[in-house]
PDB file of N, CA and C in Angstrom:
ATOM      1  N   UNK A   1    -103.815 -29.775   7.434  1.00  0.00           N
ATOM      2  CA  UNK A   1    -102.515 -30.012   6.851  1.00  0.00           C
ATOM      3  C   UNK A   1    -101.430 -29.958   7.927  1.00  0.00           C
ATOM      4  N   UNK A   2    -101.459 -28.578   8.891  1.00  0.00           N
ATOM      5  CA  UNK A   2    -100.532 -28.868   9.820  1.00  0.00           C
ATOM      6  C   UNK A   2    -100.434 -29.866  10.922  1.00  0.00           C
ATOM      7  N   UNK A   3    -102.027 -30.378  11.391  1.00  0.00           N
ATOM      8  CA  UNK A   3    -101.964 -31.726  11.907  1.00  0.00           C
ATOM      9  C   UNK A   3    -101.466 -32.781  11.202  1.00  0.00           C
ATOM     10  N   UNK A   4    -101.684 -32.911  10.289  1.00  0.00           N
ATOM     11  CA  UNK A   4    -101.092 -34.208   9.961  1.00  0.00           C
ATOM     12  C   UNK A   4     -99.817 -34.251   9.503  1.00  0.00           C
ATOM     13  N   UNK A   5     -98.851 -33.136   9.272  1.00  0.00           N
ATOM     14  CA  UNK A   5     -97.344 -33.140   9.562  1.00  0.00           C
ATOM     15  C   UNK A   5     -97.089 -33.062  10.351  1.00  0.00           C
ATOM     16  N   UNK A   6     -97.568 -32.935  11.858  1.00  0.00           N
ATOM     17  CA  UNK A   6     -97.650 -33.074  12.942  1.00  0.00           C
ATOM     18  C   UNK A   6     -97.012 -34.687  13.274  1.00  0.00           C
ATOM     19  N   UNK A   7     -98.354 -35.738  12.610  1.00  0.00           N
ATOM     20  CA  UNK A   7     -98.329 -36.725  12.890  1.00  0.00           C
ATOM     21  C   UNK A   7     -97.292 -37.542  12.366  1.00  0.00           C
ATOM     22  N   UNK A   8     -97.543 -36.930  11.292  1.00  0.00           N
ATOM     23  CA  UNK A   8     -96.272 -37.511  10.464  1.00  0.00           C
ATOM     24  C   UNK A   8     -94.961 -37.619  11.043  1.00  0.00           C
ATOM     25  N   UNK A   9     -94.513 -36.197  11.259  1.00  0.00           N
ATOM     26  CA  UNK A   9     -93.069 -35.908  12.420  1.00  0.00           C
ATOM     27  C   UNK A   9     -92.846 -37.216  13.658  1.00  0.00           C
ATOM     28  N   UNK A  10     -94.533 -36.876  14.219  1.00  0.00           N
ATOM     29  CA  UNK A  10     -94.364 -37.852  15.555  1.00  0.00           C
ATOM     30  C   UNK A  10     -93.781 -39.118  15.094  1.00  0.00           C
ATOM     31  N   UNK A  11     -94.645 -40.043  14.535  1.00  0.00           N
ATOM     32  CA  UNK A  11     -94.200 -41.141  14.177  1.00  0.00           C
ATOM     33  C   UNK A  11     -92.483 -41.284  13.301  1.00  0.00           C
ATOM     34  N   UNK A  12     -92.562 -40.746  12.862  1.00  0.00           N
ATOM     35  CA  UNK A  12     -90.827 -40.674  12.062  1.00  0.00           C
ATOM     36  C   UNK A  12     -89.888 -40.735  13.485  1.00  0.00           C
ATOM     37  N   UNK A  13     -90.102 -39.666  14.200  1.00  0.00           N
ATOM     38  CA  UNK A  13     -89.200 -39.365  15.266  1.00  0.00           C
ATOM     39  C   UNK A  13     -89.550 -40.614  16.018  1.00  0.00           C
ATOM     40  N   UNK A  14     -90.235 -41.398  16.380  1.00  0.00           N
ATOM     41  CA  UNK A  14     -90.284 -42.531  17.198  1.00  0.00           C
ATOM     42  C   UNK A  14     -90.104 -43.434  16.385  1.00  0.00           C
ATOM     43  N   UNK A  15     -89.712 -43.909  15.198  1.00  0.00           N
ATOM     44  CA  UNK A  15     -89.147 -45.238  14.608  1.00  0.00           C
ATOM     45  C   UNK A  15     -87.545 -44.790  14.320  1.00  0.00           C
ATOM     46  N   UNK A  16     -87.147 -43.910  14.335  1.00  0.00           N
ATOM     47  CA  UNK A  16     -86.124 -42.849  14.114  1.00  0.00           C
ATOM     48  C   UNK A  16     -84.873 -43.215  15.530  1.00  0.00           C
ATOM     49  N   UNK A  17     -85.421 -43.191  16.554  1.00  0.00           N
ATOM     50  CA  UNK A  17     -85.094 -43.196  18.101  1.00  0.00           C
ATOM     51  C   UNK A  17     -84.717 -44.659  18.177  1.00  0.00           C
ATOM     52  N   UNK A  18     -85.110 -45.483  17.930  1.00  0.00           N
ATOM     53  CA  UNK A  18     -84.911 -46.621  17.670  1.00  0.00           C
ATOM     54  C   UNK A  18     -83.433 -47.006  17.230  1.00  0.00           C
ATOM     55  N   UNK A  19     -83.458 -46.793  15.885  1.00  0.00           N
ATOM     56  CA  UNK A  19     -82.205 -46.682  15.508  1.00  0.00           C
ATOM     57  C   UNK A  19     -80.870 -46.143  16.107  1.00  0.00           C
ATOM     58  N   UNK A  20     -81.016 -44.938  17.142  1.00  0.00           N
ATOM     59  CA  UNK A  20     -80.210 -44.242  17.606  1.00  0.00           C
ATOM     60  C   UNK A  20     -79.489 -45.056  19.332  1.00  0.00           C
ATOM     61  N   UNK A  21     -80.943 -45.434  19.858  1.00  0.00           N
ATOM     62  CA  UNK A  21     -81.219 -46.311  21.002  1.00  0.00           C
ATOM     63  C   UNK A  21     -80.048 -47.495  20.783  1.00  0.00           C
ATOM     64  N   UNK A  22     -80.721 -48.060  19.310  1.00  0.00           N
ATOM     65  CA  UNK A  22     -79.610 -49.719  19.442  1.00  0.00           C
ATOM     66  C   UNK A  22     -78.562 -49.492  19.122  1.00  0.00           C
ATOM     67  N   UNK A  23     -77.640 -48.530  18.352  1.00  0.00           N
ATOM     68  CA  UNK A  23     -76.769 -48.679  17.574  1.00  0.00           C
ATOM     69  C   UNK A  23     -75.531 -48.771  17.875  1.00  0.00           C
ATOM     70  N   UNK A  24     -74.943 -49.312  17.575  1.00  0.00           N
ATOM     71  CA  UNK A  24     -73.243 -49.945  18.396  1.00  0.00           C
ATOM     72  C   UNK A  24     -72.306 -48.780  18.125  1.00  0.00           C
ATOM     73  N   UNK A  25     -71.611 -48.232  19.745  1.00  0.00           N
ATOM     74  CA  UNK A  25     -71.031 -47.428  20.540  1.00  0.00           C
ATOM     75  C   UNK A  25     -69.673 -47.738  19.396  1.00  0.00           C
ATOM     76  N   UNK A  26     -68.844 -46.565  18.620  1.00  0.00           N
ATOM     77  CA  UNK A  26     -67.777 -46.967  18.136  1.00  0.00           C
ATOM     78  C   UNK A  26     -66.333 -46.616  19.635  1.00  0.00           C
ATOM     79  N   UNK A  27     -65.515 -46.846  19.161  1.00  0.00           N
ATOM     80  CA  UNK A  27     -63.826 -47.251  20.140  1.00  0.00           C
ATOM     81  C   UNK A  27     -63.272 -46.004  19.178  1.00  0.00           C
ATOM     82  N   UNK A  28     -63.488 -44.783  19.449  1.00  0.00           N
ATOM     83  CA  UNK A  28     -63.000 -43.755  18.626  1.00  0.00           C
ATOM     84  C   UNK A  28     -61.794 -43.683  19.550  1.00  0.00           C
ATOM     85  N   UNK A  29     -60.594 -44.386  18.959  1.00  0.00           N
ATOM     86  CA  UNK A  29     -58.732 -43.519  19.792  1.00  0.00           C
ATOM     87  C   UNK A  29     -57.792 -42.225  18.772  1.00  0.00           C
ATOM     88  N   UNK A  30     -58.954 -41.727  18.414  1.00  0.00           N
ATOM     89  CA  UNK A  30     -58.226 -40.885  17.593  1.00  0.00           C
ATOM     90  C   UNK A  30     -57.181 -41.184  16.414  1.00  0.00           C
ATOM     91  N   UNK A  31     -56.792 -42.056  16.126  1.00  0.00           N
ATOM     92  CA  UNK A  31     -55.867 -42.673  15.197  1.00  0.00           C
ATOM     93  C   UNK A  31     -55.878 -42.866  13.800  1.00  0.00           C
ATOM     94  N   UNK A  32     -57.302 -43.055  13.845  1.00  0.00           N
ATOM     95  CA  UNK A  32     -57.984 -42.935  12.471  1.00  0.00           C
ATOM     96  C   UNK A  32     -57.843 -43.972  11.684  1.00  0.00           C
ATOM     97  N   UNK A  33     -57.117 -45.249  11.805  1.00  0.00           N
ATOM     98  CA  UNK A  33     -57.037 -46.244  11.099  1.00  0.00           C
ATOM     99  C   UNK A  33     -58.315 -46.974  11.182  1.00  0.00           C
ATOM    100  N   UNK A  34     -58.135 -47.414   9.869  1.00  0.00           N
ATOM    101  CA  UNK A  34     -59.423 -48.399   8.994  1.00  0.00           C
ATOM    102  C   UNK A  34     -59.197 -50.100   9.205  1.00  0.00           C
ATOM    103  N   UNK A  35     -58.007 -50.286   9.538  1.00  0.00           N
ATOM    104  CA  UNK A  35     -57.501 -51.837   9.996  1.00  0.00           C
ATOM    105  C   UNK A  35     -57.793 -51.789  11.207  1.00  0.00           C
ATOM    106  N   UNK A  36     -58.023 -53.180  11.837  1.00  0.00           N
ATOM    107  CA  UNK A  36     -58.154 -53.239  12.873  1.00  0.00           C
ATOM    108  C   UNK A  36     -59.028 -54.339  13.655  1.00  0.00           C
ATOM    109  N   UNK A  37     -59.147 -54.515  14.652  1.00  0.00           N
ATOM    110  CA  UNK A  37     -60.394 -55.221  15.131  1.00  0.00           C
ATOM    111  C   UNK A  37     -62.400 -54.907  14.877  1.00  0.00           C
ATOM    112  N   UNK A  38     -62.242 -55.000  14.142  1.00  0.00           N
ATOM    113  CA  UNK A  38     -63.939 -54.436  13.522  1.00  0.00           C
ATOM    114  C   UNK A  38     -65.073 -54.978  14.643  1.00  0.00           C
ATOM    115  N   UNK A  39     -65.723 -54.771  15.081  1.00  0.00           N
ATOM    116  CA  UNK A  39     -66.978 -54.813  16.007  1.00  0.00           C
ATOM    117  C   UNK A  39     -68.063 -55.655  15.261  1.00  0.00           C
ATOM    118  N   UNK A  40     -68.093 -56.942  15.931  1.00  0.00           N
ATOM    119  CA  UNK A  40     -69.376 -57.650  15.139  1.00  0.00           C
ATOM    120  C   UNK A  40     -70.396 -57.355  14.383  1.00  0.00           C
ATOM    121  N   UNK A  41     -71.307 -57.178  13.391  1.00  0.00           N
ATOM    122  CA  UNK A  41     -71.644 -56.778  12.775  1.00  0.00           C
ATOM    123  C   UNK A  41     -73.452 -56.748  13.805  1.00  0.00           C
ATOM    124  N   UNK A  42     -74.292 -55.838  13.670  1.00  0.00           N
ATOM    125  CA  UNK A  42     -75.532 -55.740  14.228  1.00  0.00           C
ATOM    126  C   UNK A  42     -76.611 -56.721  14.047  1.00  0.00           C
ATOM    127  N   UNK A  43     -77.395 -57.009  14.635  1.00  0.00           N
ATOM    128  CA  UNK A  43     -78.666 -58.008  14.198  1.00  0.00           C
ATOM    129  C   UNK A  43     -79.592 -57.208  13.535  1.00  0.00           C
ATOM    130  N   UNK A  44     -80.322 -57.331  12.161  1.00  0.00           N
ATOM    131  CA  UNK A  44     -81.273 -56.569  11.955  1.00  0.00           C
ATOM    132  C   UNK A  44     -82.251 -57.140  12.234  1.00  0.00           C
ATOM    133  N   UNK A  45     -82.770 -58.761  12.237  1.00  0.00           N
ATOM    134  CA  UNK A  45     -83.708 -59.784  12.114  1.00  0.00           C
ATOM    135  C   UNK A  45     -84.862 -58.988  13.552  1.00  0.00           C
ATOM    136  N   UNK A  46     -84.081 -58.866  14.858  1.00  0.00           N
ATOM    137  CA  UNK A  46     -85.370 -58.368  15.557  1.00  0.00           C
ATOM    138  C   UNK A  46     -86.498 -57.256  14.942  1.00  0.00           C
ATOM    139  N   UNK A  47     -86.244 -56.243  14.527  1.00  0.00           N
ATOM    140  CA  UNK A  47     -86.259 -55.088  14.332  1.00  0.00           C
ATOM    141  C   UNK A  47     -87.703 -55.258  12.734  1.00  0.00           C
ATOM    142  N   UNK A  48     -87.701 -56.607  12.115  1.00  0.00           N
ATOM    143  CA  UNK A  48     -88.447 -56.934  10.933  1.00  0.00           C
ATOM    144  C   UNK A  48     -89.563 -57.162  11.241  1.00  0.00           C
ATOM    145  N   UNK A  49     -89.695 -57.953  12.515  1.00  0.00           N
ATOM    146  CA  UNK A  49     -91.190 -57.837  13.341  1.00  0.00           C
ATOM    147  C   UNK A  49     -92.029 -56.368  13.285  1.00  0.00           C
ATOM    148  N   UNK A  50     -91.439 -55.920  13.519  1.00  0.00           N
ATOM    149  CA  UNK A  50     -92.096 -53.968  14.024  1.00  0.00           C
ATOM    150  C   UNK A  50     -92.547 -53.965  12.413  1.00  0.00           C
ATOM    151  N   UNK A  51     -91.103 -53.453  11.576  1.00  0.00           N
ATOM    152  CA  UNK A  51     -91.420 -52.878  10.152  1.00  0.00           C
ATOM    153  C   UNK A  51     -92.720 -54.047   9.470  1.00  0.00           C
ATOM    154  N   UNK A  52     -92.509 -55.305   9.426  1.00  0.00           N
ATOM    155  CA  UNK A  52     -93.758 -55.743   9.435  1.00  0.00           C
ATOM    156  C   UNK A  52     -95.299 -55.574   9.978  1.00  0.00           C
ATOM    157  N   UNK A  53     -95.223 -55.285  11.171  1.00  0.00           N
ATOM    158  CA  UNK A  53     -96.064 -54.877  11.605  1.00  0.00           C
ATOM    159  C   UNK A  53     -96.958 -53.773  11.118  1.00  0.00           C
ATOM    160  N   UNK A  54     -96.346 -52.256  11.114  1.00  0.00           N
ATOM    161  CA  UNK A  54     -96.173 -51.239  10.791  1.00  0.00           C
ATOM    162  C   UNK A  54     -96.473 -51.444   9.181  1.00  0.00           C
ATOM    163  N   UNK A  55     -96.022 -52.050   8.545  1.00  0.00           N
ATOM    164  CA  UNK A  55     -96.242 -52.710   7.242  1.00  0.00           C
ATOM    165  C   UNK A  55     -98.062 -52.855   6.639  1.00  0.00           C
ATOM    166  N   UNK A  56     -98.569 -53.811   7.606  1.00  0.00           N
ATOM    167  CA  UNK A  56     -99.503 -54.251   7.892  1.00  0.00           C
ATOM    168  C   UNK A  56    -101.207 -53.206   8.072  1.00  0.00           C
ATOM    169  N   UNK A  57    -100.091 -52.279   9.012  1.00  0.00           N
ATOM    170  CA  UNK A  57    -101.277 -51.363   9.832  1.00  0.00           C
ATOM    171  C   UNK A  57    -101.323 -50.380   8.664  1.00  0.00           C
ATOM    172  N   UNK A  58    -100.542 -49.817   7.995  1.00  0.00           N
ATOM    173  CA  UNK A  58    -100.629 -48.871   6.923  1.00  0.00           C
ATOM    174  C   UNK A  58    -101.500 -49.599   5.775  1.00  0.00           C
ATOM    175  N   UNK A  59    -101.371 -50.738   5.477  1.00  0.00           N
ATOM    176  CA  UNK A  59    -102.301 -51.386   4.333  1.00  0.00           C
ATOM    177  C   UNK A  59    -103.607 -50.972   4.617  1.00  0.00           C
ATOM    178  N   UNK A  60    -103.686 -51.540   5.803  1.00  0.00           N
ATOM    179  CA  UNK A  60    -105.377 -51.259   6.620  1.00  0.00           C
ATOM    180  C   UNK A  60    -105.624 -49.712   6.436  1.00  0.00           C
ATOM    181  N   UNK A  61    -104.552 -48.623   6.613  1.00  0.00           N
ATOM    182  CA  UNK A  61    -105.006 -47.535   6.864  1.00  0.00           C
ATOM    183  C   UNK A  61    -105.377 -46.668   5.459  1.00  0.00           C
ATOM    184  N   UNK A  62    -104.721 -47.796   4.409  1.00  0.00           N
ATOM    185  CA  UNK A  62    -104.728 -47.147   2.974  1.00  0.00           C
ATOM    186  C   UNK A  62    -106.111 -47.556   2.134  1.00  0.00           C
ATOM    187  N   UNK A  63    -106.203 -48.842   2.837  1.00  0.00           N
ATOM    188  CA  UNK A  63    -107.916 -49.574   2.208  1.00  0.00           C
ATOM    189  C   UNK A  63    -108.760 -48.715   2.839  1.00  0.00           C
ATOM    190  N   UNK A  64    -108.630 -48.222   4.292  1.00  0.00           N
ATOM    191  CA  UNK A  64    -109.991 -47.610   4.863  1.00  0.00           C
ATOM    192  C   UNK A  64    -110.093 -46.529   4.238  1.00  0.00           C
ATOM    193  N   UNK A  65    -109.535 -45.775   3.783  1.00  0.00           N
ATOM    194  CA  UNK A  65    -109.244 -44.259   3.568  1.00  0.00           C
ATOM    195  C   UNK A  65    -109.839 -44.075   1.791  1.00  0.00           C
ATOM    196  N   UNK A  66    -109.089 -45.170   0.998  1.00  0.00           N
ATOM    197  CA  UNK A  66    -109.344 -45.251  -0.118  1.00  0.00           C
ATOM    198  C   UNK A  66    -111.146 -45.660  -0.002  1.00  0.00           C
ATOM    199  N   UNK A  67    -111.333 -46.597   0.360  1.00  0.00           N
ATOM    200  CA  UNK A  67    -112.967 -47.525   0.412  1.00  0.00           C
ATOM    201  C   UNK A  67    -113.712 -46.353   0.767  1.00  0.00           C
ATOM    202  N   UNK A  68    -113.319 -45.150   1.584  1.00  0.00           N
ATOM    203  CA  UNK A  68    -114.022 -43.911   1.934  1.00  0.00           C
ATOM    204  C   UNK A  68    -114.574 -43.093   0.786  1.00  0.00           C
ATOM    205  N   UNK A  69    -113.678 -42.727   0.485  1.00  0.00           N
ATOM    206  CA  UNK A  69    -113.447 -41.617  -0.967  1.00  0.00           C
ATOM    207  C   UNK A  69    -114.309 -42.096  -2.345  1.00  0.00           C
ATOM    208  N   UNK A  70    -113.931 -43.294  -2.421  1.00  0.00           N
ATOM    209  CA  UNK A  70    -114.359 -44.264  -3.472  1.00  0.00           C
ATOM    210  C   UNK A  70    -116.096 -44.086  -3.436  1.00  0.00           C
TER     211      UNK A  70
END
């Protein structure tokens, strides 16, 4: 049980990092206004490859596991 919250953690914290890695730097001047020049909005489209991916590999990991037990 504690290994595999182990694993669990690992992986969270490395798709997690990701998010933190790309995320657009705000222009904090203290002022606090909500008007203004707004910062282009982010690309998510790269980022659908992975979660697909990742998508993919968990199916596999849910058939092997289940087809086991079964």
């Amino acid at each position: 049980m504690k290994n595999r919250f182990i694993h669990i953690f690992l992986v969270s914290l490395f798709l997690l990092v990701d998010f933190v890695t790309f995320a657009q730097p705000g222009d904090d001047d203290g002022s606090g206004g909500l008007e203004g020049n707004d910062p282009p909005p982010a690309p998510i489209n790269g980022k659908l490859l992975w979660l697909g991916i990742v998508a993919v590999l968990y199916a596999f990991y849910s058939l092997h596991r289940y087809r086991k037990v079964a």
